[in-house]
Protein backbone atom coordinates (compact mmCIF):
# COMPACT_ATOMS: atom_id res chain seq x y z
CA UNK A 1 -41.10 82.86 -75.33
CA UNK A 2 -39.54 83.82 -78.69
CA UNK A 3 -40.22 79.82 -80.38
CA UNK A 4 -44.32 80.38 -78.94
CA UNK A 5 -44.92 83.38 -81.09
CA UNK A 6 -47.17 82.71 -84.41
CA UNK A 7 -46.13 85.51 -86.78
CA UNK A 8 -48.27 86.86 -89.53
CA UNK A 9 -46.69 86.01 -93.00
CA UNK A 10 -48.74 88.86 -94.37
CA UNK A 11 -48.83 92.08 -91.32
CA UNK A 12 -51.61 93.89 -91.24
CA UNK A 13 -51.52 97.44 -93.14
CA UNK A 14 -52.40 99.33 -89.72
CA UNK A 15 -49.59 97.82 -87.93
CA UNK A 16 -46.91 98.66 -91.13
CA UNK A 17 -48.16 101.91 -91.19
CA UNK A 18 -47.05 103.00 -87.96
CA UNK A 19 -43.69 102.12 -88.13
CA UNK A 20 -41.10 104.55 -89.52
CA UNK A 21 -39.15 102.64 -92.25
CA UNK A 22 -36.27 103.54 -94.89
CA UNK A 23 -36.98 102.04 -98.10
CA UNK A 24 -34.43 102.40 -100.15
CA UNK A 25 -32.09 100.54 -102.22
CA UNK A 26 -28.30 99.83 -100.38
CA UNK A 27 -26.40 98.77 -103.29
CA UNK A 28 -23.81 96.01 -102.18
CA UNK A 29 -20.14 97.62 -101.49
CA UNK A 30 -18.48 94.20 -101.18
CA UNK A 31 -15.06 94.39 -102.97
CA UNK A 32 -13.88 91.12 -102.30
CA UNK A 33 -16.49 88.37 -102.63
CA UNK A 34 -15.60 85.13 -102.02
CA UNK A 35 -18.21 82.80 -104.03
CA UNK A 36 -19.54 85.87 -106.45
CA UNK A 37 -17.71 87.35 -108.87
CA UNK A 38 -16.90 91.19 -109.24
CA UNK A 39 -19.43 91.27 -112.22
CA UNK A 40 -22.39 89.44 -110.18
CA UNK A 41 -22.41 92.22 -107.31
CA UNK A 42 -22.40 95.00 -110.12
CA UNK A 43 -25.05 92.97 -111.79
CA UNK A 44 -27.05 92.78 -108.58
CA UNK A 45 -26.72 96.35 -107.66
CA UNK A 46 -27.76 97.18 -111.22
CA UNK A 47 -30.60 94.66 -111.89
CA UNK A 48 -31.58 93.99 -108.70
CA UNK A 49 -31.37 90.41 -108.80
CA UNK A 50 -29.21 87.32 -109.31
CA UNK A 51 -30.34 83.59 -110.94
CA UNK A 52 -29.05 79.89 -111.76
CA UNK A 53 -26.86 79.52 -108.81
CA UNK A 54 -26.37 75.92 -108.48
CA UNK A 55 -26.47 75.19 -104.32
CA UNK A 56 -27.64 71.36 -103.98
CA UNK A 57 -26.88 68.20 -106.14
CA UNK A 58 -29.24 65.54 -107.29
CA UNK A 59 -29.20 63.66 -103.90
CA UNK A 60 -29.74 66.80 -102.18
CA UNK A 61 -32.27 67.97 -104.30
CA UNK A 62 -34.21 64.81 -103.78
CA UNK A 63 -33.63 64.68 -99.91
CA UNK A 64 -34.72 68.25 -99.89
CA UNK A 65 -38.16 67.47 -102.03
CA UNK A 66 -39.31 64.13 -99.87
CA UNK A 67 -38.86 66.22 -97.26
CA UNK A 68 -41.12 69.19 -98.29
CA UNK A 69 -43.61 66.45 -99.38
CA UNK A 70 -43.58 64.90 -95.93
CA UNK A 71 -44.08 68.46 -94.39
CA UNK A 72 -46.87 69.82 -97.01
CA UNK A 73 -48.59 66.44 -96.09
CA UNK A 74 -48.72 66.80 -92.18
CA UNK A 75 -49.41 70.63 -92.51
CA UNK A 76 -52.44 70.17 -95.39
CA UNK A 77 -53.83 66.75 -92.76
CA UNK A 78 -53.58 69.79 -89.59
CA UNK A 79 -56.05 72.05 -92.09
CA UNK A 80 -53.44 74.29 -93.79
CA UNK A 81 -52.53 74.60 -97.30
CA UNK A 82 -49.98 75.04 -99.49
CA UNK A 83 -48.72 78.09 -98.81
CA UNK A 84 -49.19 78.38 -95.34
CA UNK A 85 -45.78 76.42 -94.26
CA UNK A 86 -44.31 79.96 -92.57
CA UNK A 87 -41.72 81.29 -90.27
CA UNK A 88 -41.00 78.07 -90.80
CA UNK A 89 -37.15 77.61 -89.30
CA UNK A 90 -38.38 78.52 -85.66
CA UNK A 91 -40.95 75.10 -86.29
CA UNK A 92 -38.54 73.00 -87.93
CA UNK A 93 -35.07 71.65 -87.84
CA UNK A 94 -34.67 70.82 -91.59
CA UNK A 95 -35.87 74.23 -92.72
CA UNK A 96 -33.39 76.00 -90.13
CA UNK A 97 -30.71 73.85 -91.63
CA UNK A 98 -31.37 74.94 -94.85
CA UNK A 99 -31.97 78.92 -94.00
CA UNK A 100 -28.60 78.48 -92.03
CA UNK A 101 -27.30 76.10 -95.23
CA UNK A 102 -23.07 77.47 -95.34
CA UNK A 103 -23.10 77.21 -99.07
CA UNK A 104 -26.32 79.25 -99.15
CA UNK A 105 -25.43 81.87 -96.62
CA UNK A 106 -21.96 82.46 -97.74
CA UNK A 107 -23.70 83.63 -101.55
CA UNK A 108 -25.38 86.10 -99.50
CA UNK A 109 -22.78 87.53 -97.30
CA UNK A 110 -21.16 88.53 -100.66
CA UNK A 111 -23.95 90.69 -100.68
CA UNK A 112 -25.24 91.54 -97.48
CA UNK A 113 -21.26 92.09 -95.85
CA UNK A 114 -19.94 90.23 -92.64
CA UNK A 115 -22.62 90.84 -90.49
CA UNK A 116 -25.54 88.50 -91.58
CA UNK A 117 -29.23 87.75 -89.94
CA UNK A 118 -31.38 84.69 -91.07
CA UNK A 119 -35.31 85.71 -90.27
CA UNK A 120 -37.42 84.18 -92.70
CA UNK A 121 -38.51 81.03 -94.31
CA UNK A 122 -41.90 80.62 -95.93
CA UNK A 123 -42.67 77.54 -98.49
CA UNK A 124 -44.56 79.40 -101.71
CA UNK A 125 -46.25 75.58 -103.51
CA UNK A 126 -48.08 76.02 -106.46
CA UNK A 127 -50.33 73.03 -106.80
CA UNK A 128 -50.99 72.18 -110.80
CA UNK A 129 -53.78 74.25 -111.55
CA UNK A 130 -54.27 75.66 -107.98
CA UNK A 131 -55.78 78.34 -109.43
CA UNK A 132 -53.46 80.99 -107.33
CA UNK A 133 -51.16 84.15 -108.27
CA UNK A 134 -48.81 86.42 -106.83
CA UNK A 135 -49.61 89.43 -107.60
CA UNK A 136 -47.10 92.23 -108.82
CA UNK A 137 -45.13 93.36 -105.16
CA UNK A 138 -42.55 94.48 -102.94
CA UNK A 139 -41.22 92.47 -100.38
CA UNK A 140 -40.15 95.42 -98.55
CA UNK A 141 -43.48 96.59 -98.45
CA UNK A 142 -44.52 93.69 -96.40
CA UNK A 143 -42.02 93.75 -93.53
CA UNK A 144 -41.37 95.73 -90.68
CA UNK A 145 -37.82 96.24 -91.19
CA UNK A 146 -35.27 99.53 -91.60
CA UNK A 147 -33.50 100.17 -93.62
CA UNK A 148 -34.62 98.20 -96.32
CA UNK A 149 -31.05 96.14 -96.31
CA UNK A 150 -32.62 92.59 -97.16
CA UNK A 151 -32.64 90.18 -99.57
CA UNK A 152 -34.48 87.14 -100.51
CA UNK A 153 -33.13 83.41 -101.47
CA UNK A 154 -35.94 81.54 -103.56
CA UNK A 155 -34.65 77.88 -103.01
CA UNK A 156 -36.27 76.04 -106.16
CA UNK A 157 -37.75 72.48 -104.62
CA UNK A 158 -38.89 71.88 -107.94
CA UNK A 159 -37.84 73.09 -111.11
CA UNK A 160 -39.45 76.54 -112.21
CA UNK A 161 -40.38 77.72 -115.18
CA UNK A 162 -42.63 79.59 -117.05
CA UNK A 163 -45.03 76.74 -117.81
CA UNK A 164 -45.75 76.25 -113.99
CA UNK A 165 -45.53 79.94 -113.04
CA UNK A 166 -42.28 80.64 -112.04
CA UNK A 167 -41.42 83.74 -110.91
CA UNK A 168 -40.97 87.35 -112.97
CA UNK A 169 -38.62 89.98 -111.92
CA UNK A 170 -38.82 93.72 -112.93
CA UNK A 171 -35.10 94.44 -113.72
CA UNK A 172 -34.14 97.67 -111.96
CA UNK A 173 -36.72 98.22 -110.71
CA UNK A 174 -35.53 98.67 -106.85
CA UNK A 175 -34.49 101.88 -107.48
CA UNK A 176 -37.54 103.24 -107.50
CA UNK A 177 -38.37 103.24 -103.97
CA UNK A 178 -41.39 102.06 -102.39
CA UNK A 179 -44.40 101.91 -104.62
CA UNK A 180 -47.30 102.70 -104.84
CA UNK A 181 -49.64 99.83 -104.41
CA UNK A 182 -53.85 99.04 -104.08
CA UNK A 183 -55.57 96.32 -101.89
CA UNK A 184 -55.79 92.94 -103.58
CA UNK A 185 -59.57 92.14 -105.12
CA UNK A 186 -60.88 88.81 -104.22
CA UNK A 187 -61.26 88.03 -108.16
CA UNK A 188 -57.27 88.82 -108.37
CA UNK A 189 -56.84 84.71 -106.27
CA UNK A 190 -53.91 86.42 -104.96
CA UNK A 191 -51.55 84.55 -102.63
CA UNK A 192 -50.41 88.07 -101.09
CA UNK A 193 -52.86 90.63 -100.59
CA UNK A 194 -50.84 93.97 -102.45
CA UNK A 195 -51.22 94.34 -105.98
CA UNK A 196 -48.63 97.49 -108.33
CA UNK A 197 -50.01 97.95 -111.37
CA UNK A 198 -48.42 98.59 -115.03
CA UNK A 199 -45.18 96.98 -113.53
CA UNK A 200 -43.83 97.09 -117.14
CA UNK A 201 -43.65 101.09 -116.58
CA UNK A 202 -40.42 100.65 -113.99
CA UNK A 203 -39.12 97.73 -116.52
CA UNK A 204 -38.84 94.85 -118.43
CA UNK A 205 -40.01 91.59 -116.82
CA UNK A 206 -37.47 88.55 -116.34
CA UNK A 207 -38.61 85.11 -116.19
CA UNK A 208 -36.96 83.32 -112.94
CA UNK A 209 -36.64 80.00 -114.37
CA UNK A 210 -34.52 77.12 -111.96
CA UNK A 211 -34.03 74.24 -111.67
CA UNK A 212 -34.61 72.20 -108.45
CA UNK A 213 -31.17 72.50 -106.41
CA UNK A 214 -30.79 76.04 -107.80
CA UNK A 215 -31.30 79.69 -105.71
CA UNK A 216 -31.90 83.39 -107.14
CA UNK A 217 -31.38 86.20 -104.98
CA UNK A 218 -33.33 89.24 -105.39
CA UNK A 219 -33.29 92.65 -103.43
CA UNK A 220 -36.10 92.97 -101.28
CA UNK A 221 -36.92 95.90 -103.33
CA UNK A 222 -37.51 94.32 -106.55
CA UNK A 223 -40.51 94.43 -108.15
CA UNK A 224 -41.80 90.60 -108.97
CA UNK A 225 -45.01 88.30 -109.03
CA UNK A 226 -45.70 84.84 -110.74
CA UNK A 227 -49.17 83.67 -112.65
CA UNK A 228 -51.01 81.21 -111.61
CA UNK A 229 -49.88 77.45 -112.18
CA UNK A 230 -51.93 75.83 -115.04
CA UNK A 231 -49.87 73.30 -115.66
CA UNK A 232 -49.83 69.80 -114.83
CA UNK A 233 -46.79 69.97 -112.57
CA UNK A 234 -46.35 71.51 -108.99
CA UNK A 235 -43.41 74.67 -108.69
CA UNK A 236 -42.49 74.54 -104.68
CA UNK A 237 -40.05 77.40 -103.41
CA UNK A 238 -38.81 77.75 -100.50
CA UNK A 239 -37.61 81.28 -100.11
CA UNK A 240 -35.76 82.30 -97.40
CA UNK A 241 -34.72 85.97 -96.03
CA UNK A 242 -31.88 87.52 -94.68
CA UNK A 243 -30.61 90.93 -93.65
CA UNK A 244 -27.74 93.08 -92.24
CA UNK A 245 -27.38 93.05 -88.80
CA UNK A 246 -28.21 96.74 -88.53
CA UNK A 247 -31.10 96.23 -89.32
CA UNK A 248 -34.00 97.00 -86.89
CA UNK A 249 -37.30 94.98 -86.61
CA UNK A 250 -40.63 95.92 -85.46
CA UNK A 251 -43.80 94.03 -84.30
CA UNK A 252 -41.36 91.19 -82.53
CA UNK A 253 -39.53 90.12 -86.04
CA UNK A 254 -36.06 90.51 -83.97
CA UNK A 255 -37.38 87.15 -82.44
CA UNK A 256 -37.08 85.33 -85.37
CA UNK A 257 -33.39 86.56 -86.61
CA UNK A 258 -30.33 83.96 -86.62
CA UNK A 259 -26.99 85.13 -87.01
CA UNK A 260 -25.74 83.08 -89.65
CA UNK A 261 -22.32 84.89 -90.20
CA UNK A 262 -20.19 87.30 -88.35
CA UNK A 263 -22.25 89.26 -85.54
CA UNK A 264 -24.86 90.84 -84.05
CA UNK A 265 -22.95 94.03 -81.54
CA UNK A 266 -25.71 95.30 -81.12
CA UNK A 267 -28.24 91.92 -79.61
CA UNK A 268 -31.24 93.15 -81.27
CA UNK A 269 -31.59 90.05 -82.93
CA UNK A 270 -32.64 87.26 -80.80
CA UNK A 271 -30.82 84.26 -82.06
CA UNK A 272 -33.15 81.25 -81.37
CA UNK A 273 -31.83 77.56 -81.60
CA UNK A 274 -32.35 75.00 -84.37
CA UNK A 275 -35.86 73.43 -83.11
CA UNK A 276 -35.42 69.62 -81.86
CA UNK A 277 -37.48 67.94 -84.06
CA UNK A 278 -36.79 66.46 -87.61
């Protein structure tokens, strides 16, 4: 069964490497958004990332954190930690709600086109001084997906900014490819286990700062990371990904796509229900 299936948040590099992929940037060819603007989709195409959009109000943004801190309690009491809330839409209702959110999903059709797949959600909480980075990577490079026609949503939970390690882009820097990347050392703390060095060489680094309620949508190409948290104050995420619907997943990811607008012709994505809990 599709909702029985634990998924690695992080693949092994044996399994990626047998799979044939197309990395490559897809700009967006939407002509006719209906939430972004002309100038945002040349902006993404050309930066490879967009910031500040305003998605939840104070209530919301309040529901939305007492629920992560009800969730980060149960999972951290079960023997996980911060970071290991993932695939987290196929466990719980709320989290499908919010990968499935209208207001959120409509932002990224503008981008994506009509045909739109919800398969990831994955809580990234920096405790105050936890201690813990993300390295310098490509989400691409993680995923077993072709062609590389993805983006990510990084829901802010809290507000982010560079005092608690929010997250750096590399502007342009998806049109570089895939890069070349080295193996994580166990000094680096990372969160991830990839690590591209001298990212200043593709760019120039963009802080990510949000405020809680607030998404940024980057290309799943982009080049980004985030320091560790030194601070005194906790920066929760939530980031959630979506792709075309021609896209094709390997190792079983199909199982965790929802269509979340227009269609899937094809039915390689397995649509599974909101789970019936929270």
């Amino acid at each position: 069964m599709a909702d029985s299936k634990e998924f690695k948040a992080v693949p092994l590099e044996e399994e990626l490497s047998q799979l044939e992929r197309d990395l490559k940037f897809y700009p967006s060819t939407t002509a006719d958004p209906q939430l972004l603007t002309v100038a945002q989709i040349e902006d993404f195409n050309r930066d490879g990332f967009l910031r500040g959009i305003r998605i939840f109000d104070d209530q919301e943004v309040i529901a939305n954190r007492e629920y992560f801190d009800q969730l980060l309690e149960q999972v951290i009491a079960a023997g996980g930690n911060s970071y290991s809330i993932s695939t987290a839409h196929m466990k719980y209702g709320k989290v499908y709600d919010l990968l499935t959110h209208p207001r959120i999903v409509a932002h990224v059709k503008d981008l994506l086109g009509e045909n739109v797949i919800a398969w990831g959600s994955h809580f990234f909480c920096k405790m105050p001084h936890d201690g813990k980075a993300v390295s310098w990577h490509q989400d691409a490079s993680y995923w077993p997906l072709s062609p590389s026609k993805a983006v990510t949503v990084w829901l802010a939970i809290d507000d982010a900014d560079p005092e608690n390690a929010n997250m750096r882009f590399i502007a342009g820097s998806h049109h570089y490819g895939h890069m070349t990347y080295r193996p994580s050392g166990s000094h680096e703390d990372n969160v991830l286990n990839q690590t591209i060095d001298n990212p200043e060489q593709y760019g120039a680094p963009v802080d990510d700062t949000l405020k809680a309620g607030e998404i940024s949508i980057h290309s799943d190409l982009l080049l980004h990371g985030s320091e560790a948290n030194q601070s005194d104050r906790r920066r929760c995420g939530l980031t959630l990904r979506y792709c075309a619907a021609d896209v094709r997943a390997g190792m079983d990811w199909n199982a965790k796509g929802v269509i979340v607008a227009g269609s899937d012709p094809s039915g390689h994505w397995l649509n599974p229900p909101r789970p019936e809990n929270d």
